[in-house]
C-alpha atoms as a PDB file:
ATOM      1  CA  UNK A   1       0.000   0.000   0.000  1.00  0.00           C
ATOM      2  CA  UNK A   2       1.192   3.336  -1.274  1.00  0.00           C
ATOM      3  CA  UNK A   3       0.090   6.221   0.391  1.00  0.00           C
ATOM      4  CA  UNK A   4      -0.595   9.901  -0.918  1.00  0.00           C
ATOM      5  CA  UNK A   5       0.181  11.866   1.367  1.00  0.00           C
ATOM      6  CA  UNK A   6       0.734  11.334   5.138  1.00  0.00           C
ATOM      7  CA  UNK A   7       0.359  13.706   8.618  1.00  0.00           C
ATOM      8  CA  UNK A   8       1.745  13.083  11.881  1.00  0.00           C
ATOM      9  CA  UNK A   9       0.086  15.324  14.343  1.00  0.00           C
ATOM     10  CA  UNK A  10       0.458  15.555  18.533  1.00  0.00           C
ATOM     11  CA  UNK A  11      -2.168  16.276  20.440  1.00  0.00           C
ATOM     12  CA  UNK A  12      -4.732  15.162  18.182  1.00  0.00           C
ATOM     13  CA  UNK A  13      -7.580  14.218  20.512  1.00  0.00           C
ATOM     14  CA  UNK A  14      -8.526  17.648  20.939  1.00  0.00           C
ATOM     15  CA  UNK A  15      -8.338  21.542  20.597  1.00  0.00           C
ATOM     16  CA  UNK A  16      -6.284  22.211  17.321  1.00  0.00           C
ATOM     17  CA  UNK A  17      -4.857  18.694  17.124  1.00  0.00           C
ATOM     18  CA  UNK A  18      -8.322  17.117  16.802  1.00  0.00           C
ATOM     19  CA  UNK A  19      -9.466  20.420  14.247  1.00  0.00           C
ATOM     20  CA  UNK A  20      -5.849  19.658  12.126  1.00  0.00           C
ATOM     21  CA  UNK A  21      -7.120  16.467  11.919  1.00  0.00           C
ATOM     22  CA  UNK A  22     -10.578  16.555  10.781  1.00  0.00           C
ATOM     23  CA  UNK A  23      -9.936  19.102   7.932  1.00  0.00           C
ATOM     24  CA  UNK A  24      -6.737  17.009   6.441  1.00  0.00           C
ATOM     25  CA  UNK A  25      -8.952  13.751   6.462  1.00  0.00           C
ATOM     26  CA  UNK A  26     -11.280  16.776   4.254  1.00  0.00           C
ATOM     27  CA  UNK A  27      -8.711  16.966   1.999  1.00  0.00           C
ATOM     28  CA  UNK A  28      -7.375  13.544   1.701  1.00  0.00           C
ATOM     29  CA  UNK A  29      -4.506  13.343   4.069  1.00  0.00           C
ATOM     30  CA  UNK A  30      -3.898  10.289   5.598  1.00  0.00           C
ATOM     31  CA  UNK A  31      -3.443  10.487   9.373  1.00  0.00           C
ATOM     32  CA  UNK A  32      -1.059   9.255  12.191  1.00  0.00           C
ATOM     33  CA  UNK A  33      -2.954  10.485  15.298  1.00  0.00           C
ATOM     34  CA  UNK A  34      -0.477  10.655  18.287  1.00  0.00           C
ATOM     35  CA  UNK A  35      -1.440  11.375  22.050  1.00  0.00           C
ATOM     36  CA  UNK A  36      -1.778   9.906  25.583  1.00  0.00           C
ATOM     37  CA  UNK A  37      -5.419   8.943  25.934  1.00  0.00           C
ATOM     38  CA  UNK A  38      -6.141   5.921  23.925  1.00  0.00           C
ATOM     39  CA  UNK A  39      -9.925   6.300  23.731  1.00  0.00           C
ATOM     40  CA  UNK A  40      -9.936   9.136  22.442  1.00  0.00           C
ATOM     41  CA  UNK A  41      -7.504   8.251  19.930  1.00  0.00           C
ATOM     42  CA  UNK A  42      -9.907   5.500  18.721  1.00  0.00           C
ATOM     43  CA  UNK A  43     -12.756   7.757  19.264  1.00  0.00           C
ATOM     44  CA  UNK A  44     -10.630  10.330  16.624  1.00  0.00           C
ATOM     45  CA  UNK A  45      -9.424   7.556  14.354  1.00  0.00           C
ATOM     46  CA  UNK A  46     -13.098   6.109  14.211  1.00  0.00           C
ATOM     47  CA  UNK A  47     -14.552   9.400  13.266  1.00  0.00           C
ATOM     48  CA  UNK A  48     -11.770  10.241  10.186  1.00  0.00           C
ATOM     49  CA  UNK A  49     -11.328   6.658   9.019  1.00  0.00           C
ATOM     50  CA  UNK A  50     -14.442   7.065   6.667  1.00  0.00           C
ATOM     51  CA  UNK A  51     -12.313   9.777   4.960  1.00  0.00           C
ATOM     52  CA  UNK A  52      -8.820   8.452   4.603  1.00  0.00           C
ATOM     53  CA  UNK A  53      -6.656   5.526   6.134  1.00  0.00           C
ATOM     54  CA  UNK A  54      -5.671   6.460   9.663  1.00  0.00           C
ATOM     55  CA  UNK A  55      -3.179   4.820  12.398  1.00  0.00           C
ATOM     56  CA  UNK A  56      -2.896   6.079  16.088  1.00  0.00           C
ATOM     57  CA  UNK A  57       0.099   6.098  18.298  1.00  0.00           C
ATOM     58  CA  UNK A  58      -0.101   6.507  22.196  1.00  0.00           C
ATOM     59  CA  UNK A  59       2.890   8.351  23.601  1.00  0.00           C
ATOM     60  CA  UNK A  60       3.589  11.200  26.069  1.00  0.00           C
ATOM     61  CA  UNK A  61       5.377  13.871  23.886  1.00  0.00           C
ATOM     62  CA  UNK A  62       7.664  14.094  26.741  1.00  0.00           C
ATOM     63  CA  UNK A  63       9.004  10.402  27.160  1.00  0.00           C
ATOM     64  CA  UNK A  64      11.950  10.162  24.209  1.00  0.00           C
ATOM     65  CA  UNK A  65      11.606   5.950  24.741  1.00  0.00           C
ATOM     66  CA  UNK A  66       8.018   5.981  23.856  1.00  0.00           C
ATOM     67  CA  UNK A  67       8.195   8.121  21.402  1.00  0.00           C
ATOM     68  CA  UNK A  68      11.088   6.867  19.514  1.00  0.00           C
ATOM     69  CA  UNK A  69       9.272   2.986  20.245  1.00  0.00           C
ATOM     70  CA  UNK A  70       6.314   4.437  18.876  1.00  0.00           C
ATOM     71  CA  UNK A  71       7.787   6.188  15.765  1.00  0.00           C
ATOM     72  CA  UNK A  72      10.922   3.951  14.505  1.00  0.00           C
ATOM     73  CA  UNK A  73       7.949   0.625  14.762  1.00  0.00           C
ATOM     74  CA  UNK A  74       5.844   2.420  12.331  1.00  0.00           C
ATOM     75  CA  UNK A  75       5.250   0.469   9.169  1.00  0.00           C
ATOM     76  CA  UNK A  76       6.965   1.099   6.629  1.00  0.00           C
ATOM     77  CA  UNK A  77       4.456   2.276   4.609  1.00  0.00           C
ATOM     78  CA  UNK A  78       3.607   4.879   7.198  1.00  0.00           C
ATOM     79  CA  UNK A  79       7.316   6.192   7.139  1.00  0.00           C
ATOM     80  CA  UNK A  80       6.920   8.006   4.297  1.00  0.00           C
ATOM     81  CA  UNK A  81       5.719  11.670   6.422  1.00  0.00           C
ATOM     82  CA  UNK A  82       4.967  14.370   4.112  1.00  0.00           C
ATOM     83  CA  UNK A  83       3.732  16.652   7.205  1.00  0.00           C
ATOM     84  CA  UNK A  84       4.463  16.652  10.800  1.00  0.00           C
ATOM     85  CA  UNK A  85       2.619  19.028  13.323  1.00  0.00           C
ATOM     86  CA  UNK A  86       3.980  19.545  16.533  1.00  0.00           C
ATOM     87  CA  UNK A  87       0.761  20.563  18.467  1.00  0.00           C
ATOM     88  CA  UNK A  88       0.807  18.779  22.224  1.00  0.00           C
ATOM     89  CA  UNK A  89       2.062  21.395  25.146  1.00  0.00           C
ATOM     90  CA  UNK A  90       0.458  23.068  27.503  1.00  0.00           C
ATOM     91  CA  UNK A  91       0.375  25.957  29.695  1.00  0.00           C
ATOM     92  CA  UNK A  92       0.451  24.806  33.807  1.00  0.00           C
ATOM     93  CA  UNK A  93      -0.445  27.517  36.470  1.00  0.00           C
ATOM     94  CA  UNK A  94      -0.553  31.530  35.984  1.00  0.00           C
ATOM     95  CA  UNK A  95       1.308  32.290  39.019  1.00  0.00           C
ATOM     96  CA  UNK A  96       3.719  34.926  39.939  1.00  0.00           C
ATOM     97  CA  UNK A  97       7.783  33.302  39.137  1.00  0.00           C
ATOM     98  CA  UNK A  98       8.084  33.458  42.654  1.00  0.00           C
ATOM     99  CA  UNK A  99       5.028  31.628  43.385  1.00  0.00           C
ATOM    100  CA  UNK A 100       5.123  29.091  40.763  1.00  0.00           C
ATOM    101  CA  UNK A 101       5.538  25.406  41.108  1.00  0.00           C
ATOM    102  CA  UNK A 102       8.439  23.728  40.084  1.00  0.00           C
ATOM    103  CA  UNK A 103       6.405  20.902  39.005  1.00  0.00           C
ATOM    104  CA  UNK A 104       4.825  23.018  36.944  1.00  0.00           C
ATOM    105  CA  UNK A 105       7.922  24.758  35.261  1.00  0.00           C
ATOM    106  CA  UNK A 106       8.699  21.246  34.720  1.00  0.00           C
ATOM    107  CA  UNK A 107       5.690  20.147  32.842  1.00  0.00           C
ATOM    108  CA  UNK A 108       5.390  22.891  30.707  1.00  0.00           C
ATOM    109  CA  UNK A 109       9.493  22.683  29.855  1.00  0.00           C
ATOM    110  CA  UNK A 110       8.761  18.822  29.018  1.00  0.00           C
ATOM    111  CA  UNK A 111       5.683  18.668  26.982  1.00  0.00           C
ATOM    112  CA  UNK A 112       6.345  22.856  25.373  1.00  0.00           C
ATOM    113  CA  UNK A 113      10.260  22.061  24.444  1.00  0.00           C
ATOM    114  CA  UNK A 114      11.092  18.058  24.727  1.00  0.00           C
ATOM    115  CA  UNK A 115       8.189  17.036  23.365  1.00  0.00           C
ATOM    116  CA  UNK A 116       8.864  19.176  20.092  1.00  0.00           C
ATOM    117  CA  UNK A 117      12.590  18.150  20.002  1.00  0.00           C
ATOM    118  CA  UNK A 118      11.643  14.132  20.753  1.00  0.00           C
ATOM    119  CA  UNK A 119       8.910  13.992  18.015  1.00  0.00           C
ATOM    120  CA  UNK A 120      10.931  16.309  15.760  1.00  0.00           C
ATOM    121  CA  UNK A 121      14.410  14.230  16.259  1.00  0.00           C
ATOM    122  CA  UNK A 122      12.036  10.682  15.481  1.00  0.00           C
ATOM    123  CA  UNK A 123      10.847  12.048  12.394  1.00  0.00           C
ATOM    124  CA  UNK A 124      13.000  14.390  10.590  1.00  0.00           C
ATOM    125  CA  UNK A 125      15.769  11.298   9.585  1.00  0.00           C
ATOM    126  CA  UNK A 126      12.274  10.100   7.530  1.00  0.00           C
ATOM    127  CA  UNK A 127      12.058  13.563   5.644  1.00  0.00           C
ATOM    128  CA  UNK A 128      16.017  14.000   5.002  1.00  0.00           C
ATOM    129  CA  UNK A 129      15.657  10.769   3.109  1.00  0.00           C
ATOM    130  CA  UNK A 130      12.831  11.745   1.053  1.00  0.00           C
ATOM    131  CA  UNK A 131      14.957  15.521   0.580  1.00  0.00           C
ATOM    132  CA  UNK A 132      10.831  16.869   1.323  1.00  0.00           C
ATOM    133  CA  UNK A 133       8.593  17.369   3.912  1.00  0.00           C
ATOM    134  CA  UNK A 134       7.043  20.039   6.187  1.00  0.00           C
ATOM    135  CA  UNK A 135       7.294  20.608  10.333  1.00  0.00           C
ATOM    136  CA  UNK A 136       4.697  22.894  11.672  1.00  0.00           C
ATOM    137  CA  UNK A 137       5.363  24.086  15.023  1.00  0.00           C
ATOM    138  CA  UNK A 138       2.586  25.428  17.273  1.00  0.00           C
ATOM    139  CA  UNK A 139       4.182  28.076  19.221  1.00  0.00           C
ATOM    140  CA  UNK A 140       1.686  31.065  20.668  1.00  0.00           C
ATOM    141  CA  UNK A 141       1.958  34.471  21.020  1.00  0.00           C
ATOM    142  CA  UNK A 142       3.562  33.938  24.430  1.00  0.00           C
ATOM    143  CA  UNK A 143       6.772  33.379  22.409  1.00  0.00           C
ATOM    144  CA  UNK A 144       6.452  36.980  21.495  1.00  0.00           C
ATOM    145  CA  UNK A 145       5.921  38.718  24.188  1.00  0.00           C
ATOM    146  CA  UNK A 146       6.335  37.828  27.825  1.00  0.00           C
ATOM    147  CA  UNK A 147       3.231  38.522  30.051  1.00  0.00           C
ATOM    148  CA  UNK A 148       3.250  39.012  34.323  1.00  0.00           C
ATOM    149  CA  UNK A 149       2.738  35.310  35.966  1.00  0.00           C
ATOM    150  CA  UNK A 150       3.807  33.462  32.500  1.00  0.00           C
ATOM    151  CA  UNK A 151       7.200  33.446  32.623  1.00  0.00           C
ATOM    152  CA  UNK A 152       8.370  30.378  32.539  1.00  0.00           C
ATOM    153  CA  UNK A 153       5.647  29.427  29.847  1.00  0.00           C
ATOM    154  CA  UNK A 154       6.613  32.353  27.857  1.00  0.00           C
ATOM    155  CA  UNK A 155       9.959  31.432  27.828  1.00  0.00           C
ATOM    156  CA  UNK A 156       8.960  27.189  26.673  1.00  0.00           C
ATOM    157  CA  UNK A 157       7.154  29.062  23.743  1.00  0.00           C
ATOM    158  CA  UNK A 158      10.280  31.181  23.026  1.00  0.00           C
ATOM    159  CA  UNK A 159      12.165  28.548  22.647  1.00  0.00           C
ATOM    160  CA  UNK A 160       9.622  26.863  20.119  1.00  0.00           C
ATOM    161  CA  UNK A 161      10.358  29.829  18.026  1.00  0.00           C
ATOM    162  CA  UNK A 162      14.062  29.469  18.203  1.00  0.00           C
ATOM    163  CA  UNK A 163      13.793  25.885  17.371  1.00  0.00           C
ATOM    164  CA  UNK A 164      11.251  26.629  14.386  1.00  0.00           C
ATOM    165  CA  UNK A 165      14.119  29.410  12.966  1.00  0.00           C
ATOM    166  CA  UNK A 166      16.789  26.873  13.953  1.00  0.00           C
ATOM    167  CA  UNK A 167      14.997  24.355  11.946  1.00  0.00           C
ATOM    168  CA  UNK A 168      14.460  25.846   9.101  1.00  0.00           C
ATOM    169  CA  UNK A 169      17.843  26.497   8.640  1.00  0.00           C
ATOM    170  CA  UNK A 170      19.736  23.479   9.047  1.00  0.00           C
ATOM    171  CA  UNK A 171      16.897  21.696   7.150  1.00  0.00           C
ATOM    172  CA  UNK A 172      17.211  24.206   3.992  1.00  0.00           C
ATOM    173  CA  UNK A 173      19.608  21.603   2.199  1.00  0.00           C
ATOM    174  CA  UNK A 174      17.071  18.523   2.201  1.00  0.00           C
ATOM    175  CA  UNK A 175      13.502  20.506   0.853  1.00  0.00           C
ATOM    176  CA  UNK A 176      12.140  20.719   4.028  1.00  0.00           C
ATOM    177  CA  UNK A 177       9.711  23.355   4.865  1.00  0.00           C
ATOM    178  CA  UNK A 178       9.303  24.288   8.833  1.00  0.00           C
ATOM    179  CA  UNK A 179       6.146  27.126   9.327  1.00  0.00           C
ATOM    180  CA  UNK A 180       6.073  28.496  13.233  1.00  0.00           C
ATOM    181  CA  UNK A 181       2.267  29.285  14.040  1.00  0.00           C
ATOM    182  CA  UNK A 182       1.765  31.609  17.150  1.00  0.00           C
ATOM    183  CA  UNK A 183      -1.731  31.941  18.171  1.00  0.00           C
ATOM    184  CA  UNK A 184      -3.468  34.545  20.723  1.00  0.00           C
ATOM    185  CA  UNK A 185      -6.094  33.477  22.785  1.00  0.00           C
ATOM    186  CA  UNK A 186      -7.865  30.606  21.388  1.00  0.00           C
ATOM    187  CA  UNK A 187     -10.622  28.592  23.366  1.00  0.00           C
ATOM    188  CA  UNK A 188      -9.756  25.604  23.857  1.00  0.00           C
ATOM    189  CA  UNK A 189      -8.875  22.848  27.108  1.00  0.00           C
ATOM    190  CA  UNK A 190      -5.835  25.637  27.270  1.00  0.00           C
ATOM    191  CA  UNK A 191      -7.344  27.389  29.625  1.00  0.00           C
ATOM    192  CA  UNK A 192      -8.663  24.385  31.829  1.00  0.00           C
ATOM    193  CA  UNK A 193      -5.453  22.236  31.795  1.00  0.00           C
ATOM    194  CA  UNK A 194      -3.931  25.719  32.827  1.00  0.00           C
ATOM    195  CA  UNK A 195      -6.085  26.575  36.192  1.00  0.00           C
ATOM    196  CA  UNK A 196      -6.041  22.423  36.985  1.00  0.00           C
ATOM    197  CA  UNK A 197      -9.619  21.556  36.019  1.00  0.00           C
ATOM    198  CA  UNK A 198     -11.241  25.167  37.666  1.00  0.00           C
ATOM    199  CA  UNK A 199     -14.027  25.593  34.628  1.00  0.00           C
ATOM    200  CA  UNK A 200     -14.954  29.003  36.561  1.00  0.00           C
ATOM    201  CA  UNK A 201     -11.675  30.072  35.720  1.00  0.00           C
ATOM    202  CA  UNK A 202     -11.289  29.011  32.637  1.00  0.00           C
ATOM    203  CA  UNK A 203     -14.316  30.289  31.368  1.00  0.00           C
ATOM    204  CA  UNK A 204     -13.585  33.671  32.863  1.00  0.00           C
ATOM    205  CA  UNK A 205     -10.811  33.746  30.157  1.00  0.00           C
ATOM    206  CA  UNK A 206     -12.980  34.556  27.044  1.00  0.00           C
ATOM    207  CA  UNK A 207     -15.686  36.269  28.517  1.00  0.00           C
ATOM    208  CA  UNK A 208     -16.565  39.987  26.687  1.00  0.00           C
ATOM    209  CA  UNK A 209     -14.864  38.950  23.693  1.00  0.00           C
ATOM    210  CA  UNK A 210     -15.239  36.774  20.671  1.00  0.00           C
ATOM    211  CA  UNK A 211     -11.979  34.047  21.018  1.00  0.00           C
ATOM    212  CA  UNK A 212     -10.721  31.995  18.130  1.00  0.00           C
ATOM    213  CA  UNK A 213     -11.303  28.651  18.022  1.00  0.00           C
ATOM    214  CA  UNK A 214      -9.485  25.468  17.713  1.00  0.00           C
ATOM    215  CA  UNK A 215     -10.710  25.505  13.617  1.00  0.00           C
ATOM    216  CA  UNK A 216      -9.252  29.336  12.962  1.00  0.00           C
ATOM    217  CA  UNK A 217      -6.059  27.589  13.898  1.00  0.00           C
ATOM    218  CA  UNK A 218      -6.552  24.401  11.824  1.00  0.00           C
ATOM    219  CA  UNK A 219      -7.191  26.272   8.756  1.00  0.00           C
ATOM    220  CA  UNK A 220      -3.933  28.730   8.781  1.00  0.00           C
ATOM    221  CA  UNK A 221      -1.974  24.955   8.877  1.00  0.00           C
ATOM    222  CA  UNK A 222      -3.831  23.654   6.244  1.00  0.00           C
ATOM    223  CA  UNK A 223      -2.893  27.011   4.295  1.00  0.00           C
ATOM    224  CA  UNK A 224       0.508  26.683   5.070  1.00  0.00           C
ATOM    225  CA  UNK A 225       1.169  23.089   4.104  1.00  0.00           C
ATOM    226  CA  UNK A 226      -0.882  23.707   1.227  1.00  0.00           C
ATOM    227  CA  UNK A 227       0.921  26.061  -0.353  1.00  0.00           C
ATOM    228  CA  UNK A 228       2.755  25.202  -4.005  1.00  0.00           C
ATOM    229  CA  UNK A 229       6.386  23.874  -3.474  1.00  0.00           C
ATOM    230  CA  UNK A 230       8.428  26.774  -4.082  1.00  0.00           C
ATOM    231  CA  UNK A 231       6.552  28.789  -1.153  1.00  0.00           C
ATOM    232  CA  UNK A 232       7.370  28.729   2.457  1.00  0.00           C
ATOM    233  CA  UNK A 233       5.144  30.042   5.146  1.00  0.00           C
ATOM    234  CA  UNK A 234       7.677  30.729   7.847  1.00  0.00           C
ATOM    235  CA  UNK A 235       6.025  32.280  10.384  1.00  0.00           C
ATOM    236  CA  UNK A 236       2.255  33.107  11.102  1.00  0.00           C
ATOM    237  CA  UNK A 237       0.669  35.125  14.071  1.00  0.00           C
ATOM    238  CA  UNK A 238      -3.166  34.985  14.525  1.00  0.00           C
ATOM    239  CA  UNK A 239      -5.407  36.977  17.202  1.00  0.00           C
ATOM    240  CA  UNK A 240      -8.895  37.302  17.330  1.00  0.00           C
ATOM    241  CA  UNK A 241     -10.190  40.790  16.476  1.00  0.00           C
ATOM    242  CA  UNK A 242     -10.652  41.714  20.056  1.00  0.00           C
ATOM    243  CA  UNK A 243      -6.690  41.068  20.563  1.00  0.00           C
ATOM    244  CA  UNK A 244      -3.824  43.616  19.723  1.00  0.00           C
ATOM    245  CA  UNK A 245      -0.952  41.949  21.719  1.00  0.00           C
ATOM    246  CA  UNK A 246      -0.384  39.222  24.577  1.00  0.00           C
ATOM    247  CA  UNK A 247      -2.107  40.713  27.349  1.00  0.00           C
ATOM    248  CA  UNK A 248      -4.448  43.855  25.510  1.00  0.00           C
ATOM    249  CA  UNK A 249      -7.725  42.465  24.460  1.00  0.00           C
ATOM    250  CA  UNK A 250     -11.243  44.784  24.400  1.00  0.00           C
ATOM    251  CA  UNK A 251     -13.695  43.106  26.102  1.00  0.00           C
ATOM    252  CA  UNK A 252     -17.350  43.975  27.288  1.00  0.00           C
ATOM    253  CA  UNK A 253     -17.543  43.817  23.087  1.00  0.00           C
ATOM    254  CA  UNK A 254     -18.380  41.074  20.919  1.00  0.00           C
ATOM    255  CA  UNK A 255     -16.563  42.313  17.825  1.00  0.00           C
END
């Protein structure tokens, strides 16, 4: 079995993963759905398998053995990445640095900047081979601009930046294409994962304003990977209207 053209995406059981997914199985891309909760893998892979062939892989972004396990035992077939999208992280606590929880610095470091450079370091010997291939890095505007209480996430999404420039220099000689995509505030499980499960909280986020939504994001990827060959979306910042910068939004308006 031959196929067309093939995705490997993180995170793809929900928020922008999940959306990435559902509009390349649109367009015909075949799917290798990676994250840690295997029901909703299957729940994913059920949904998109009408569309296009899909496989699903169950690793923590931040363990290098189970993702290289995962990734070198593909079948061969499934070696053959056109597109890998490096979409699993997450934001832990908003708390002064001070304040913060070292666990936390730790979880965002490990699934925000290991988990990129684990998934990225599995699959990029597949697309030096072929001399093609595109990486799409989800970074956010937090990689931008530092904001009061972020720090330490600010600077795991600074670093995604530095790898995506990084990248797409060393990778020049084999064809590869690397795009950096740096959302604003987009509503997603962001905000839950990021206040430990408080809804109240999380809600509070993207009240008096219109957000974007896991989909706004999924279509600027698809744009970007489905550009013709001799363009290169390198970088790509998105806010909803009622955003100017990290922390400036005007709320009280839906607009």
């Amino acid at each position: 079995m031959e196929l067309e053209k093939i995705a490997l995406i993180t995170g793809s059981t929900s928020g922008i993963g999940r959306a990435t997914a559902e509009l390349f199985a649109k367009n015909g891309i075949h799917l290798i759905l990676c994250g840690r909760r295997e029901d909703r893998l299957e729940e994913v892979k059920n949904e998109l398998q009408k569309n296009v062939n899909v496989i699903t892989l169950k690793f923590d972004v931040s363990n290098r053995k189970e993702v290289f396990s995962a990734i070198d035992n593909l079948p061969e077939e499934w070696k053959s990445i056109d597109i890998l999208v490096n979409n699993a992280g997450n934001a832990h606590g908003l708390a002064t640095f001070q304040d913060a929880s070292l666990d936390d610095f730790d979880s965002m470091i490990n699934s925000n900047v290991r988990g990129i450079l684990n998934v990225s370091k599995a699959v990029v010997p597949f697309l030096i081979n072929r001399k093609s291939g595109h990486i799409v890095n989800l970074s956010s505007i937090a990689g931008k601009q530092t904001y009061p209480k972020g720090s330490v996430y600010c600077a795991s999404k600074h670093a995604v930046e530095a790898i995506s420039q990084g990248m797409r220099m060393d990778l020049l000689p084999y064809g590869i294409k690397v795009t950096n995509i740096a959302p604003g505030a987009v509503e997603t499980e962001f905000s839950l994962v990021r206040f430990k499960g408080d809804k109240k909280l999380a809600d509070a986020v993207y009240q008096g304003f219109e957000p974007l939504v896991a989909g706004d994001i999924a279509d600027a990827i698809y744009y970007a990977v489905s550009r013709p060959a001799h363009v290169q979306i390198a970088d790509m910042t998105i806010f909803p209207k009622a955003q100017a910068s990290g922390t400036l939004f005007e709320k009280n308006n839906k607009i």
